[in-house]
Each structure stands twice: as structure tokens, then as C-alpha cells.
C-alpha atoms as a PDB file:
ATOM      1  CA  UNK A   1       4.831  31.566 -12.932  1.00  0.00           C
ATOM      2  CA  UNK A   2       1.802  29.545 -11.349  1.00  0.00           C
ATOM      3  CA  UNK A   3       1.542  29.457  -7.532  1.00  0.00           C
ATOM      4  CA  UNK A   4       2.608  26.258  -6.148  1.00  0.00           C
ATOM      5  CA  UNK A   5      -0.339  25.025  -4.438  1.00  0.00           C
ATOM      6  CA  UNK A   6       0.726  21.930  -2.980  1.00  0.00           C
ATOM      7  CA  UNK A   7       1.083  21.199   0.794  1.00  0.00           C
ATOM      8  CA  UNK A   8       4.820  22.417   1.965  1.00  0.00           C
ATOM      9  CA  UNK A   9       4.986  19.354   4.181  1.00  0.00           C
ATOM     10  CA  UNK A  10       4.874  17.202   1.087  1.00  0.00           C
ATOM     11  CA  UNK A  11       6.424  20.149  -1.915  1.00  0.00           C
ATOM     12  CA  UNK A  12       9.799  17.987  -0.615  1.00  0.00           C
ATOM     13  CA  UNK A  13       9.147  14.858  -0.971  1.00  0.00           C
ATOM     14  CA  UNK A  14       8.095  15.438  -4.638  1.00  0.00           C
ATOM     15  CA  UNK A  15       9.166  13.373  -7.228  1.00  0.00           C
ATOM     16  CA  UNK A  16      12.556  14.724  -8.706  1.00  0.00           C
ATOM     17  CA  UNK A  17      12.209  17.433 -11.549  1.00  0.00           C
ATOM     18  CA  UNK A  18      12.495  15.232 -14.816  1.00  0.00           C
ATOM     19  CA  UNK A  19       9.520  16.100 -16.593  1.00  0.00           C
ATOM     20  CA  UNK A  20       9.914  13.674 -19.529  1.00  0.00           C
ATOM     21  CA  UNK A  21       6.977  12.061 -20.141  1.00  0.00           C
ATOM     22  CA  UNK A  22       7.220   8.345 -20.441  1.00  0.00           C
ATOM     23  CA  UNK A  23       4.024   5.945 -22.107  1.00  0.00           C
ATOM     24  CA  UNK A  24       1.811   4.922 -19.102  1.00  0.00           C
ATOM     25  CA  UNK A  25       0.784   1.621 -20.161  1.00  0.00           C
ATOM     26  CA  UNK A  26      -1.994   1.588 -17.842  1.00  0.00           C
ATOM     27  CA  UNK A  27      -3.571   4.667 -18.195  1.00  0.00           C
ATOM     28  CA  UNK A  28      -7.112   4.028 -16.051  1.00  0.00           C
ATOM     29  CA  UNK A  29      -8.340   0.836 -13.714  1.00  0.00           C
ATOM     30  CA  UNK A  30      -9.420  -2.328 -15.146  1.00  0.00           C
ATOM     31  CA  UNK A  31     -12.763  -2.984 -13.595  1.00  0.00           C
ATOM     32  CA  UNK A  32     -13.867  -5.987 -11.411  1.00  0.00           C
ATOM     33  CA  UNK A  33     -11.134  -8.626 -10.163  1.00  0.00           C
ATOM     34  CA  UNK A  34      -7.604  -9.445 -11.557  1.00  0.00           C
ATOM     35  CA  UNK A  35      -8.258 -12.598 -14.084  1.00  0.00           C
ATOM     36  CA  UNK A  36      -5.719 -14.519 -12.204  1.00  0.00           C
ATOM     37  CA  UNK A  37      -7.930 -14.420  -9.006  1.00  0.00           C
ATOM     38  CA  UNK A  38     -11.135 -15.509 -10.761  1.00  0.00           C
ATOM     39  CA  UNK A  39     -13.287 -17.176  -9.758  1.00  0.00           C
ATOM     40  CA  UNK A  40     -13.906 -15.013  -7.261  1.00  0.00           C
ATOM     41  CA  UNK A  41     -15.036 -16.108  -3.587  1.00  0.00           C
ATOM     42  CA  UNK A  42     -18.658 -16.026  -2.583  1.00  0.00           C
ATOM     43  CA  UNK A  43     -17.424 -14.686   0.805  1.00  0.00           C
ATOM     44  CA  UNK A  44     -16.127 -11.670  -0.606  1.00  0.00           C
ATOM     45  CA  UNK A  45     -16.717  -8.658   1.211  1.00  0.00           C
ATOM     46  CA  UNK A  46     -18.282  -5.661  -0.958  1.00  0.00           C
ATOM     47  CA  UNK A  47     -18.384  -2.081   0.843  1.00  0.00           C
ATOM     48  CA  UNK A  48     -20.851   0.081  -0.339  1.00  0.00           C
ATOM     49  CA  UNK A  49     -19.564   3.847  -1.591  1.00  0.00           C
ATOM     50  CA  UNK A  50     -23.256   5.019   0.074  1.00  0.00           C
ATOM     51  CA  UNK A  51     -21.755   8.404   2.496  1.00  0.00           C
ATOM     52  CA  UNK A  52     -18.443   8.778   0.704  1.00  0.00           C
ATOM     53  CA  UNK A  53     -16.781  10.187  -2.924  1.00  0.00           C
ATOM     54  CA  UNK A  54     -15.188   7.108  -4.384  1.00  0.00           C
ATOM     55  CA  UNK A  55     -13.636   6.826  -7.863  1.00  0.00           C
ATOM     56  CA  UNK A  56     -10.682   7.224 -10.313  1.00  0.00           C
ATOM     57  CA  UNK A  57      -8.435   9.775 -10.186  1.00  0.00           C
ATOM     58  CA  UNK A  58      -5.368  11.227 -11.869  1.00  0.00           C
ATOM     59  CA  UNK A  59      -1.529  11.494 -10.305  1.00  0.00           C
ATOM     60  CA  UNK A  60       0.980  13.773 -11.258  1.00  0.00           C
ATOM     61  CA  UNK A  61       3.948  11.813 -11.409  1.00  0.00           C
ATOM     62  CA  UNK A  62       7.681  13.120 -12.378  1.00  0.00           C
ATOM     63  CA  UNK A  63       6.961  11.356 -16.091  1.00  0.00           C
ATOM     64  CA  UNK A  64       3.612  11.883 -16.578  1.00  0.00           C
ATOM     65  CA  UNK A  65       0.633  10.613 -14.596  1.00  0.00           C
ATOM     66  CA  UNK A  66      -0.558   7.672 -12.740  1.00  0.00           C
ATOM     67  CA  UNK A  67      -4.168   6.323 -11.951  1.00  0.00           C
ATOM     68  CA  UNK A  68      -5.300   5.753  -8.979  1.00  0.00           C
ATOM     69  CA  UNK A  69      -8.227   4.711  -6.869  1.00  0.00           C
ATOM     70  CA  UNK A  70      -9.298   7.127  -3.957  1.00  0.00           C
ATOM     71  CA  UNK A  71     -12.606   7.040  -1.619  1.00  0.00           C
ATOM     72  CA  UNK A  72     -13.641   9.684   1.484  1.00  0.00           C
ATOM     73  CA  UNK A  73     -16.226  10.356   3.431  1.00  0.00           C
ATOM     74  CA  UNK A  74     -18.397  12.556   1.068  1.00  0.00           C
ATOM     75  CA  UNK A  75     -18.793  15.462   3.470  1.00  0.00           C
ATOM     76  CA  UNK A  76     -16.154  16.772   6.242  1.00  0.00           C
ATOM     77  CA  UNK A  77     -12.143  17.536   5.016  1.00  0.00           C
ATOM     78  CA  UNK A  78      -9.311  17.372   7.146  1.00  0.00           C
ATOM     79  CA  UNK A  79      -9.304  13.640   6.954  1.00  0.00           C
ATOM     80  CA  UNK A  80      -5.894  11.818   7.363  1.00  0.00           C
ATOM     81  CA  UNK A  81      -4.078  10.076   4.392  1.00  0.00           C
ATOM     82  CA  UNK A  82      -4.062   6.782   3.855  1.00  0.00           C
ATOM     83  CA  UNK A  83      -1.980   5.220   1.151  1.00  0.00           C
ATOM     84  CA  UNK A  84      -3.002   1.631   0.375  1.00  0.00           C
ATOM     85  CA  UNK A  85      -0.541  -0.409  -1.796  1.00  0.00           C
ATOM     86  CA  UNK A  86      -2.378  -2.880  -4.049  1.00  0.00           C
ATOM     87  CA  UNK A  87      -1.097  -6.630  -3.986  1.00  0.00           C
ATOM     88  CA  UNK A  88       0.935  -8.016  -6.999  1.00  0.00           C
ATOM     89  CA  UNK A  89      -2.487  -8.395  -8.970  1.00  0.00           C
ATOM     90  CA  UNK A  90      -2.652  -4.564  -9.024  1.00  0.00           C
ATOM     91  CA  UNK A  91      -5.437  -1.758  -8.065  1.00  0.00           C
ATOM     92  CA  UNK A  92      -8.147  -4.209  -8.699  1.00  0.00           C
ATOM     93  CA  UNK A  93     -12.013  -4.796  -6.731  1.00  0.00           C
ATOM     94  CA  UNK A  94      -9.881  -5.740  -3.762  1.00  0.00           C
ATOM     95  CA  UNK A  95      -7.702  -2.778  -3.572  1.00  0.00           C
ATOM     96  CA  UNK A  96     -10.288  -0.723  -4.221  1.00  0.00           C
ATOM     97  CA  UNK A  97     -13.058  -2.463  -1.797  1.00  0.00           C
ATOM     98  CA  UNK A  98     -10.187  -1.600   1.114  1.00  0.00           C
ATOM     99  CA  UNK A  99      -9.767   2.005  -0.017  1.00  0.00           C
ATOM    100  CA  UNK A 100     -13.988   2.501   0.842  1.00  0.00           C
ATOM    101  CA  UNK A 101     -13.401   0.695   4.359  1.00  0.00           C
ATOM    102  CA  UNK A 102     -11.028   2.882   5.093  1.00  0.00           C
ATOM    103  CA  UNK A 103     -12.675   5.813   4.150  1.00  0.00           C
ATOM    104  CA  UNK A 104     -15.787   4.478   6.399  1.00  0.00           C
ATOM    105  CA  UNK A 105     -14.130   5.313   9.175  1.00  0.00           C
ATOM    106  CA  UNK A 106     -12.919   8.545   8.149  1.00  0.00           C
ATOM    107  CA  UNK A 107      -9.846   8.657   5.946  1.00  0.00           C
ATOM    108  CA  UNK A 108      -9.378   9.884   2.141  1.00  0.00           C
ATOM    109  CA  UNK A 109      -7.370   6.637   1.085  1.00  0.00           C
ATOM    110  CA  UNK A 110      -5.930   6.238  -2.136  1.00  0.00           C
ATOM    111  CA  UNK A 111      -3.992   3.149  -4.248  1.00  0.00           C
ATOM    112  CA  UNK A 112      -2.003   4.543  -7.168  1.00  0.00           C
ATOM    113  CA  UNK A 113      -1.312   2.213 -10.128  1.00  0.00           C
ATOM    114  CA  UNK A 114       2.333   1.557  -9.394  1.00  0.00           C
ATOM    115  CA  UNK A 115       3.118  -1.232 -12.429  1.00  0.00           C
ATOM    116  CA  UNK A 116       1.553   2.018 -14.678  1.00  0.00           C
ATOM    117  CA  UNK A 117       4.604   2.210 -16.837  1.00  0.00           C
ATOM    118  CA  UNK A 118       5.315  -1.827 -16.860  1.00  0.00           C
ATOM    119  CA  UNK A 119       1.735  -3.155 -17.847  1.00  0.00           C
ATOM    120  CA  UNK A 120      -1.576  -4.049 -17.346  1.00  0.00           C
ATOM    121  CA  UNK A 121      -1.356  -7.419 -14.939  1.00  0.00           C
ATOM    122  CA  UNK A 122      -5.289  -7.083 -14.214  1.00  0.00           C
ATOM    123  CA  UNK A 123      -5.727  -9.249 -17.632  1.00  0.00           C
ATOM    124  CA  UNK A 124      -3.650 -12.050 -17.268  1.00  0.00           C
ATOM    125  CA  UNK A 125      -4.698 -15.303 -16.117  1.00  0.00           C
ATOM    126  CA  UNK A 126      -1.425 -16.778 -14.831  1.00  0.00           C
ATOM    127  CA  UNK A 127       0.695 -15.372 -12.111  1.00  0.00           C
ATOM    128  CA  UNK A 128       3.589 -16.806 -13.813  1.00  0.00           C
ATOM    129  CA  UNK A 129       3.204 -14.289 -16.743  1.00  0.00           C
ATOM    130  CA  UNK A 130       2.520 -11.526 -13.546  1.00  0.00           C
ATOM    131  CA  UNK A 131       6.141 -11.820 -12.210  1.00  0.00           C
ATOM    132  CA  UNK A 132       8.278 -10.756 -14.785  1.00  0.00           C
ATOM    133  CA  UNK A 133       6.355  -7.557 -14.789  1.00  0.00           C
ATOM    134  CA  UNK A 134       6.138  -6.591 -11.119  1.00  0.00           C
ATOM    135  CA  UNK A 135      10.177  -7.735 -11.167  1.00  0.00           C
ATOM    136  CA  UNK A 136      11.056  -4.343 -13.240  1.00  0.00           C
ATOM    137  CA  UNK A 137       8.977  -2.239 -11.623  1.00  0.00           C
ATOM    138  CA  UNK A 138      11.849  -0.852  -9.356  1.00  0.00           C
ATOM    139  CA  UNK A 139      12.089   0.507  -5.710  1.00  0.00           C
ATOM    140  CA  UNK A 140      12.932   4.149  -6.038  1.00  0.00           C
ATOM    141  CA  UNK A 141      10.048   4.369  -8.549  1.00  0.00           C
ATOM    142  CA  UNK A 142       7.383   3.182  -6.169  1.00  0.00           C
ATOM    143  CA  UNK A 143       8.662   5.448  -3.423  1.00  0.00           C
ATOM    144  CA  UNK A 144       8.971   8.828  -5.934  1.00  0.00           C
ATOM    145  CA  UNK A 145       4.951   7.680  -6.911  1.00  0.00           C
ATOM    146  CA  UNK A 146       3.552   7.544  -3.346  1.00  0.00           C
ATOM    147  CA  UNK A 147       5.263  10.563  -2.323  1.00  0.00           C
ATOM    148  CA  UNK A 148       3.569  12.269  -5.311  1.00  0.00           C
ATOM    149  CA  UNK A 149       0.051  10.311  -4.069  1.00  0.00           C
ATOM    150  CA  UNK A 150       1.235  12.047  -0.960  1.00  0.00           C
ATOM    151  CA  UNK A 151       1.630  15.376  -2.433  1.00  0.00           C
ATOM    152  CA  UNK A 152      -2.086  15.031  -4.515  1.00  0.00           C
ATOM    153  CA  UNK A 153      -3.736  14.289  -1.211  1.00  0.00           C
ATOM    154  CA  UNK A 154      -2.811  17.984  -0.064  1.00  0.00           C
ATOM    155  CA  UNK A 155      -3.930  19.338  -3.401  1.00  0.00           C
ATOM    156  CA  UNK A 156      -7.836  18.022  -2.734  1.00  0.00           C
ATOM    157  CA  UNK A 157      -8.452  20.405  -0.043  1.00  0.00           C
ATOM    158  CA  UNK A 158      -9.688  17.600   1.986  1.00  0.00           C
ATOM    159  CA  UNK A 159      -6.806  15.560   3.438  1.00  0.00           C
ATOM    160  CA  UNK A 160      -4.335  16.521   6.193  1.00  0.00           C
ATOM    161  CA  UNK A 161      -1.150  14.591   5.289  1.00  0.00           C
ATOM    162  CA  UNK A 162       0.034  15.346   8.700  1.00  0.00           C
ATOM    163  CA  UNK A 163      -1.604  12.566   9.257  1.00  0.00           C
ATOM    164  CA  UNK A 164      -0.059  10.252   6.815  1.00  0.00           C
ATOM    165  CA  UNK A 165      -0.370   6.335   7.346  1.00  0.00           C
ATOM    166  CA  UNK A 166       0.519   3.467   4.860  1.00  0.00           C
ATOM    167  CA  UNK A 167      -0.499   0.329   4.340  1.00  0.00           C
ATOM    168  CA  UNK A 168      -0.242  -2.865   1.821  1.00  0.00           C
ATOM    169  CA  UNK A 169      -0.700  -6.173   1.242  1.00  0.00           C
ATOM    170  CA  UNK A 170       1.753  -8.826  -0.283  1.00  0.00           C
ATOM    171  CA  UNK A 171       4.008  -7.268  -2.602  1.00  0.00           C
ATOM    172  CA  UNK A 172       2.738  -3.929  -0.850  1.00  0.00           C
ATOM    173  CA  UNK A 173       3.644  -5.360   2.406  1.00  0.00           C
ATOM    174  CA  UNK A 174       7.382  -5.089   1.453  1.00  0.00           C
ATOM    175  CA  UNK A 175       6.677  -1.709  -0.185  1.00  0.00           C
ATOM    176  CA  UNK A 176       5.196  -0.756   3.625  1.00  0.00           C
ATOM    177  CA  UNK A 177       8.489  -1.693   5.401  1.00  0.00           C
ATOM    178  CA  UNK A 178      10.451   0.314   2.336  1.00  0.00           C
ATOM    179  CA  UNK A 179       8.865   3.831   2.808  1.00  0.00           C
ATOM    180  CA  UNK A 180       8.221   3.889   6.179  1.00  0.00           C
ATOM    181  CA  UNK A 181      12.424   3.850   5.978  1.00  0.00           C
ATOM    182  CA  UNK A 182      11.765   6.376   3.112  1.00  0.00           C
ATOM    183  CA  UNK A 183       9.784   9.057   4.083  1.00  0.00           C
ATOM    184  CA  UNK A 184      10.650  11.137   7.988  1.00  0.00           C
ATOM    185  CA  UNK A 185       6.726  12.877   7.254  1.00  0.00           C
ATOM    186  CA  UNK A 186       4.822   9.356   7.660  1.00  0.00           C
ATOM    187  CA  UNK A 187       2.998   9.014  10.721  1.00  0.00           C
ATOM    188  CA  UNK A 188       2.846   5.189  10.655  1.00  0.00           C
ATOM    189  CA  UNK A 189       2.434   1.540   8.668  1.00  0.00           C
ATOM    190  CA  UNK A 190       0.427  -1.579   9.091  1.00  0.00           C
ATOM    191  CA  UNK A 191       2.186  -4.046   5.768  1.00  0.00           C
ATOM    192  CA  UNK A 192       0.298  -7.525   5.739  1.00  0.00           C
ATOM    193  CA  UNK A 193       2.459 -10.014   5.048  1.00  0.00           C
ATOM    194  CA  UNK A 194       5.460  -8.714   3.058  1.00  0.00           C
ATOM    195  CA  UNK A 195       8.186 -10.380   2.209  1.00  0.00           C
ATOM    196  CA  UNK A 196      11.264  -9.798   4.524  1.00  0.00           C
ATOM    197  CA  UNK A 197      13.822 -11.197   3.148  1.00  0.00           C
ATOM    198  CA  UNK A 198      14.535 -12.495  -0.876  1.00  0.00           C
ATOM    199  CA  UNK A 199      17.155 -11.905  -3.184  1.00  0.00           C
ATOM    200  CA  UNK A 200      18.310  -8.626  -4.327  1.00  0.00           C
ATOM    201  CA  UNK A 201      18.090  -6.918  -7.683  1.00  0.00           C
ATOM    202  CA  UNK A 202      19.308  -3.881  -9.766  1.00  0.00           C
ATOM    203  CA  UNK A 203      15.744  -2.714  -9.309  1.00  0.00           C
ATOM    204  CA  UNK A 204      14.868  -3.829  -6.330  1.00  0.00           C
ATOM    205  CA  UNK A 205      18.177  -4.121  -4.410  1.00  0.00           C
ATOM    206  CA  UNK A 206      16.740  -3.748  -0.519  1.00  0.00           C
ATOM    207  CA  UNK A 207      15.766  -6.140   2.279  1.00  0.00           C
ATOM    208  CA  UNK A 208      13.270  -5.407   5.038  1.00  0.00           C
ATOM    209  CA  UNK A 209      15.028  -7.193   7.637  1.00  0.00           C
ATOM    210  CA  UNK A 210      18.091  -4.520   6.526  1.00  0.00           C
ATOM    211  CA  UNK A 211      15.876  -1.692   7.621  1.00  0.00           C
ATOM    212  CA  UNK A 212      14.956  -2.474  11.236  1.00  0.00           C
ATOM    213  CA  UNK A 213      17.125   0.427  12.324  1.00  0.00           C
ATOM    214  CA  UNK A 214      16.065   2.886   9.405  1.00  0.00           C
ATOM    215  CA  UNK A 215      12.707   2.842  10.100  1.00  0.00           C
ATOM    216  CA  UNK A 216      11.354   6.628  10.160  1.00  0.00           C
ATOM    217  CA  UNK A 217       7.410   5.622  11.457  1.00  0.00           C
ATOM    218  CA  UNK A 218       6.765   2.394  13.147  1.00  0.00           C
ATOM    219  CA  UNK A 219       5.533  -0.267  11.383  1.00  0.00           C
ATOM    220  CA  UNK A 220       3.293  -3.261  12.419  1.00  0.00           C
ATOM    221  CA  UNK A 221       3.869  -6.293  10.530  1.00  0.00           C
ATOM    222  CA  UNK A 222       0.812  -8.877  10.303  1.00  0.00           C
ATOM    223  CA  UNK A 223       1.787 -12.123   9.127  1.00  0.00           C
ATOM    224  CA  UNK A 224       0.684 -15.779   8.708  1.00  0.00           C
ATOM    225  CA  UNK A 225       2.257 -18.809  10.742  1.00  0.00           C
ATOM    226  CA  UNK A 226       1.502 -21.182   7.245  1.00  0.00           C
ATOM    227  CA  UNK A 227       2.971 -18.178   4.839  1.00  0.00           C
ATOM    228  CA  UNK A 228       4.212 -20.527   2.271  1.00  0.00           C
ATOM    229  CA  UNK A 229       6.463 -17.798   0.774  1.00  0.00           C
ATOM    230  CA  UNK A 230       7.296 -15.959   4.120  1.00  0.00           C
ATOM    231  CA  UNK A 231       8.616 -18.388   6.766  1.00  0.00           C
ATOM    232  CA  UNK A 232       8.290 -18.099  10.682  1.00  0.00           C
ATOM    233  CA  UNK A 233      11.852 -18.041  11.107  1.00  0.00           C
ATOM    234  CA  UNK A 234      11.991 -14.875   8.545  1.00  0.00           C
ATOM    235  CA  UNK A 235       9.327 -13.467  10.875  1.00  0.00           C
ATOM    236  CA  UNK A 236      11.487 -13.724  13.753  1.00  0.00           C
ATOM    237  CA  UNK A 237      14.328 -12.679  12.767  1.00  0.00           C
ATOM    238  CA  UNK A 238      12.400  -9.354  12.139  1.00  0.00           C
ATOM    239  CA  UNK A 239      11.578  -9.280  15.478  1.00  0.00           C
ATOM    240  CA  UNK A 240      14.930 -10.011  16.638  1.00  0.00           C
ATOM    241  CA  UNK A 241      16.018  -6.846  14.200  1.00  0.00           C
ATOM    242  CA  UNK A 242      13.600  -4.578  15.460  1.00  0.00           C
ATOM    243  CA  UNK A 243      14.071  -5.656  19.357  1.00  0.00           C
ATOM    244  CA  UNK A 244      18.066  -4.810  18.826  1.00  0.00           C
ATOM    245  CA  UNK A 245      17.351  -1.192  17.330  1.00  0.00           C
ATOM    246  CA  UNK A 246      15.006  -0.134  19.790  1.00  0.00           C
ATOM    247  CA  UNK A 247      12.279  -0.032  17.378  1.00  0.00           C
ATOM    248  CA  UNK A 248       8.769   0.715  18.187  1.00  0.00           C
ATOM    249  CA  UNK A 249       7.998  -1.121  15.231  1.00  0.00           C
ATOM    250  CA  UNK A 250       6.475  -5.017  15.947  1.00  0.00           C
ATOM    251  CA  UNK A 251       5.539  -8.202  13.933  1.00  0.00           C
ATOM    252  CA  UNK A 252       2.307 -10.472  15.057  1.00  0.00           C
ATOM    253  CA  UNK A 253       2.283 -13.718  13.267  1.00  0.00           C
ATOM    254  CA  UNK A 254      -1.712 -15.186  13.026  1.00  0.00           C
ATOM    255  CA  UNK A 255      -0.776 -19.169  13.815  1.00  0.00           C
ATOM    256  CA  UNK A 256      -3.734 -20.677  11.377  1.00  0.00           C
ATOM    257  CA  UNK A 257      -3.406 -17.933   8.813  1.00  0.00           C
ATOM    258  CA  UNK A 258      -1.885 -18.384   5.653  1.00  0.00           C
ATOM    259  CA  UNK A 259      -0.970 -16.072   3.162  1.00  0.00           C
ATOM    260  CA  UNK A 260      -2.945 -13.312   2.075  1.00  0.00           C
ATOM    261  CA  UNK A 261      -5.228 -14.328   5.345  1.00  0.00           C
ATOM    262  CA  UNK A 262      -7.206 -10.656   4.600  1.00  0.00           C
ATOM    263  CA  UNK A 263      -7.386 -11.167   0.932  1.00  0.00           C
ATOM    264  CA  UNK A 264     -11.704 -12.235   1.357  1.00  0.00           C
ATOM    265  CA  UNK A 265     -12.077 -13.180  -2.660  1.00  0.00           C
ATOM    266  CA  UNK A 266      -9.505 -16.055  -2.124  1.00  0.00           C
ATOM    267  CA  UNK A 267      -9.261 -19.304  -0.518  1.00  0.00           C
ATOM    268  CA  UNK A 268      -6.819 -17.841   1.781  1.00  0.00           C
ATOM    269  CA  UNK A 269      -9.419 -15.681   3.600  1.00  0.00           C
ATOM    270  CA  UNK A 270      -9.242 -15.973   7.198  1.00  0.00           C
ATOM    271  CA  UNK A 271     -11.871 -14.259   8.820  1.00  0.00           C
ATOM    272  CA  UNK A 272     -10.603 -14.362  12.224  1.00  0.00           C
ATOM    273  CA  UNK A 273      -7.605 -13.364  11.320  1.00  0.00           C
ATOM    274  CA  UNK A 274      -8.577 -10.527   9.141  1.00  0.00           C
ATOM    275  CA  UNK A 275     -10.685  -9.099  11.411  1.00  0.00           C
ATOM    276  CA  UNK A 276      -8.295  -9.106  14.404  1.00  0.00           C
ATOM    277  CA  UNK A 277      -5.748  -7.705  11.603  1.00  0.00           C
ATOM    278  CA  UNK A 278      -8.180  -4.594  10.784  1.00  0.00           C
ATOM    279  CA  UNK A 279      -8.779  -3.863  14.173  1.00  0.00           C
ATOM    280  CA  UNK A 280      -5.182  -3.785  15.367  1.00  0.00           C
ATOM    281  CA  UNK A 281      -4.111  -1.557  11.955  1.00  0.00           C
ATOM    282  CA  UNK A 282      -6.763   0.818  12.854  1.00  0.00           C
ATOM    283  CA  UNK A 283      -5.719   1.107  16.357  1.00  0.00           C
ATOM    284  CA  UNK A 284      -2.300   1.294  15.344  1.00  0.00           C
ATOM    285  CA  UNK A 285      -2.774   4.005  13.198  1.00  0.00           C
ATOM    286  CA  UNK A 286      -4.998   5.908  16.809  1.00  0.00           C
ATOM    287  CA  UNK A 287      -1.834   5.134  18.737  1.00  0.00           C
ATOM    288  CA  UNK A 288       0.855   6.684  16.115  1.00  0.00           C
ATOM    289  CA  UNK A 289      -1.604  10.262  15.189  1.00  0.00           C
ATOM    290  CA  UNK A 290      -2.171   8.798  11.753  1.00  0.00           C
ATOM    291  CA  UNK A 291      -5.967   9.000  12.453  1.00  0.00           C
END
């Protein structure tokens, strides 16, 4: 039998042991933007991959495997984990432009494809025909695929995933609050404005106001005061839900920002906001040893 060469602190938080293999229907990146984003903002921010190893890569998942986007520094190991979750339009330019910033400043950070086995949303054009695909991508699927992300960062001989952070924006901002309650080995989150409360599914049956006392690594929430989808009063009752469990978990709300405020290729962008959002995540991430 093969050695198991994976890092023990992650060998249990594997997915489980069904190897069937299922048809990835994504099976690498699309390059570029999403279509539905286009056209594309002339403020967008593009970080260079000059200093680090940036590129595709390959998950083992419990069904098969997974792409993913992953950039570190190009010399130097040891770095901490970061686990970026891509916003509803996927791992596109975005996702993958916040992967190299991370790794800038010293982390291996990696986005796996998590709508893989549901479709390829980077070609449509209309969000409408995006939701019904991100809808049946469900909950205990997302969290099996970044533990295995998890468990291929200690495979690279690089990363120390005891130093595991997460974070995500928009429908990775819910994912944030979800496996910070999932896994007891994450160091900490930052999700950008994830929806708190909605209704429940088959698939996706959980709140995140439900999980203020569950949380196993504290969490910062960033949010926008004109969130269209996420209201103020959802943000505070958060707050309120975190302040009775004794969390060490907060929420900020950004009073001009509206949703997707860090999201620079959109008319959302809100540089103030985005800035003071990076800062705090990466200080966040100091304060919790998941730098």
C-alpha cells in the first residue's frame, strides 16, 4: 500500500471514502472575466504574478478532482493557507487576481472550482440563468471540497495548514460563516458580505445567523450599509447573535458601501471601503495565527 503523505492535521478532515467518480463538468478555469460581469471596469485592479508561482492546479476530491486556482510566493515554504471562495460568478480574473494579493504578502492561497460538478457559469451572460446552478450545488459538498483544498495544501511541501484562514466573497461569504462552524483546525475567517439569513433548502438547509454559537474560528464579517440583498437589520441581528454566545467573532458594516464594495471590475467598487476591508482581513488573520 502507498504511504499516505498528506498532513495528519488535515488526513481527518478528508473527504469521506466514496471513490466513485462523478463527470466534472468544469474540468479547468475559463480564462478572463465571467460574461455576466462584462464589460469589465477600467478601475480594475490587476496584480502581477512577478515573485510568486501562480496557476492551475488539480484537487483530489472524494469523486474525482476539482480545479483550482493557487498563487505563492515563488521562493520560501511554510507559508499559511489561505482558502479564497470565489463569488457566484465562479473562479474567474477576480478570484484569481485576489489569490496573487494574497500570496504578495506571503500566503499559498488557493480557490477551488466548487460549481465543478453543476456547470460552467463563467459563460453565461445572465445571472438569472447563474442561479439555478449555484442553487444545487449543496452545503456538505462545498465543505468536503475545501477540506480536501485543505488537505492538497499539505501535500505541496510549501504550506503550513496550521495556519489555515478562509475567506470569500458573496455567495463565498455565506460559505465563510459555514466552515468556520465546520472545521475545529481553521485558524480564522474574513466572509465579505454573505448572506445571513434566506430560506432554507434540501441542499442548502443552514442559516448563518443559526451558527453564532457554533462557530469553531472567529469570523469577521464585512458588509455594506446599501447591501440590496443583505439588509442592516440582518447585519445586526448577527451581531446581536454573536454578542449573546460570547463570540469573538464581529460584523463591521461600511455605511456608503454597497454590495460587492471589494469586487474592483464592477460598479460596486468602493475603494475606500475595500481598502479598509483588506487591511482589517489581513490584520485579522495576524491577530488569530492564521498568518
Amino acid at each position: 500500500m502507498k504511504a499516505d503523505t498528506r498532513d495528519p492535521e488535515f488526513v481527518n478532515f478528508l473527504p469521506p471514502g466514496d471513490l466513485t467518480r462523478r463527470e466534472m463538468l468544469v474540468t479547468t478555469l475559463a480564462a478572463g472575466f465571467a460574461l455576466a460581469v462584462q464589460p469589465v471596469s477600467a478601475q480594475t485592479i490587476t496584480t502581477d504574478s512577478e515573485g510568486l508561482v501562480a496557476g492551475e492546479v488539480k484537487i483530489p476530491v472524494s469523486d474525482g478532482e476539482i480545479p483550482a486556482y493557487r498563487a505563492m510566493p515563488a521562493k520560501g515554504q511554510n507559508f499559511p493557507v489561505i482558502l479564497v471562495v470565489q463569488e457566484i460568478f465562479g473562479v474567474h480574473e477576480h478570484i484569481k487576481d485576489v489569490c496573487r494579493r494574497f500570496a504578495k504578502v506571503g500566503y499559498l492561497a488557493v480557490a477551488p472550482a466548487l460549481y465543478a460538478r453543476q456547470g460552467d457559469v463563467s459563460k453565461l451572460t445572465d445571472i438569472r440563468d447563474i442561479m439555478p446552478i449555484v442553487s444545487n450545488v449543496p452545503d456538505t459538498e462545498v465543505m468536503s471540497d475545501l477540506d480536501a483544498t485543505a488537505a492538497w495544501a499539505g501535500t505541496t511541501g510549501k504550506a503550513n495548514v496550521k495556519h489555515l484562514a478562509i475567506t470569500g466573497f458573496c455567495w463565498g461569504g455565506r460559505i465563510v460563516w459555514l466552515y468556520a462552524a465546520h472545521n475545529p483546525k481553521l485558524k480564522a475567517g474574513v466572509a465579505w458580505y454573505g448572506r445571513i439569513t434566506g430560506k432554507a433548502t434540501e441542499l442548502q438547509p443552514t442559516s448563518v445567523l443559526s451558527l453564532a454559537g457554533e462557530l469553531k474560528a472567529p469570523v469577521l464579517g464585512l458588509y455594506g450599509g446599501l447591501d440590496k440583498g443583505i439588509p442592516v437589520s440582518d447585519v445586526e441581528l448577527m451581531r446581536q447573535a454573536l454578542a449573546a454566545a460570547h463570540s469573538k467573532s464581529q460584523v463591521i458594516v461600511y455605511p456608503n458601501a454597497e454590495h460587492g464594495f471589494n469586487a474592483d471590475y464592477r460598479p460596486s467598487y468602493n475603494a475606500a471601503a475595500a481598502k479598509d476591508g483588506w487591511k482589517k482581513a489581513l490584520a485579522w488573520f495576524r491577530k488569530y495565527g492564521a498568518a
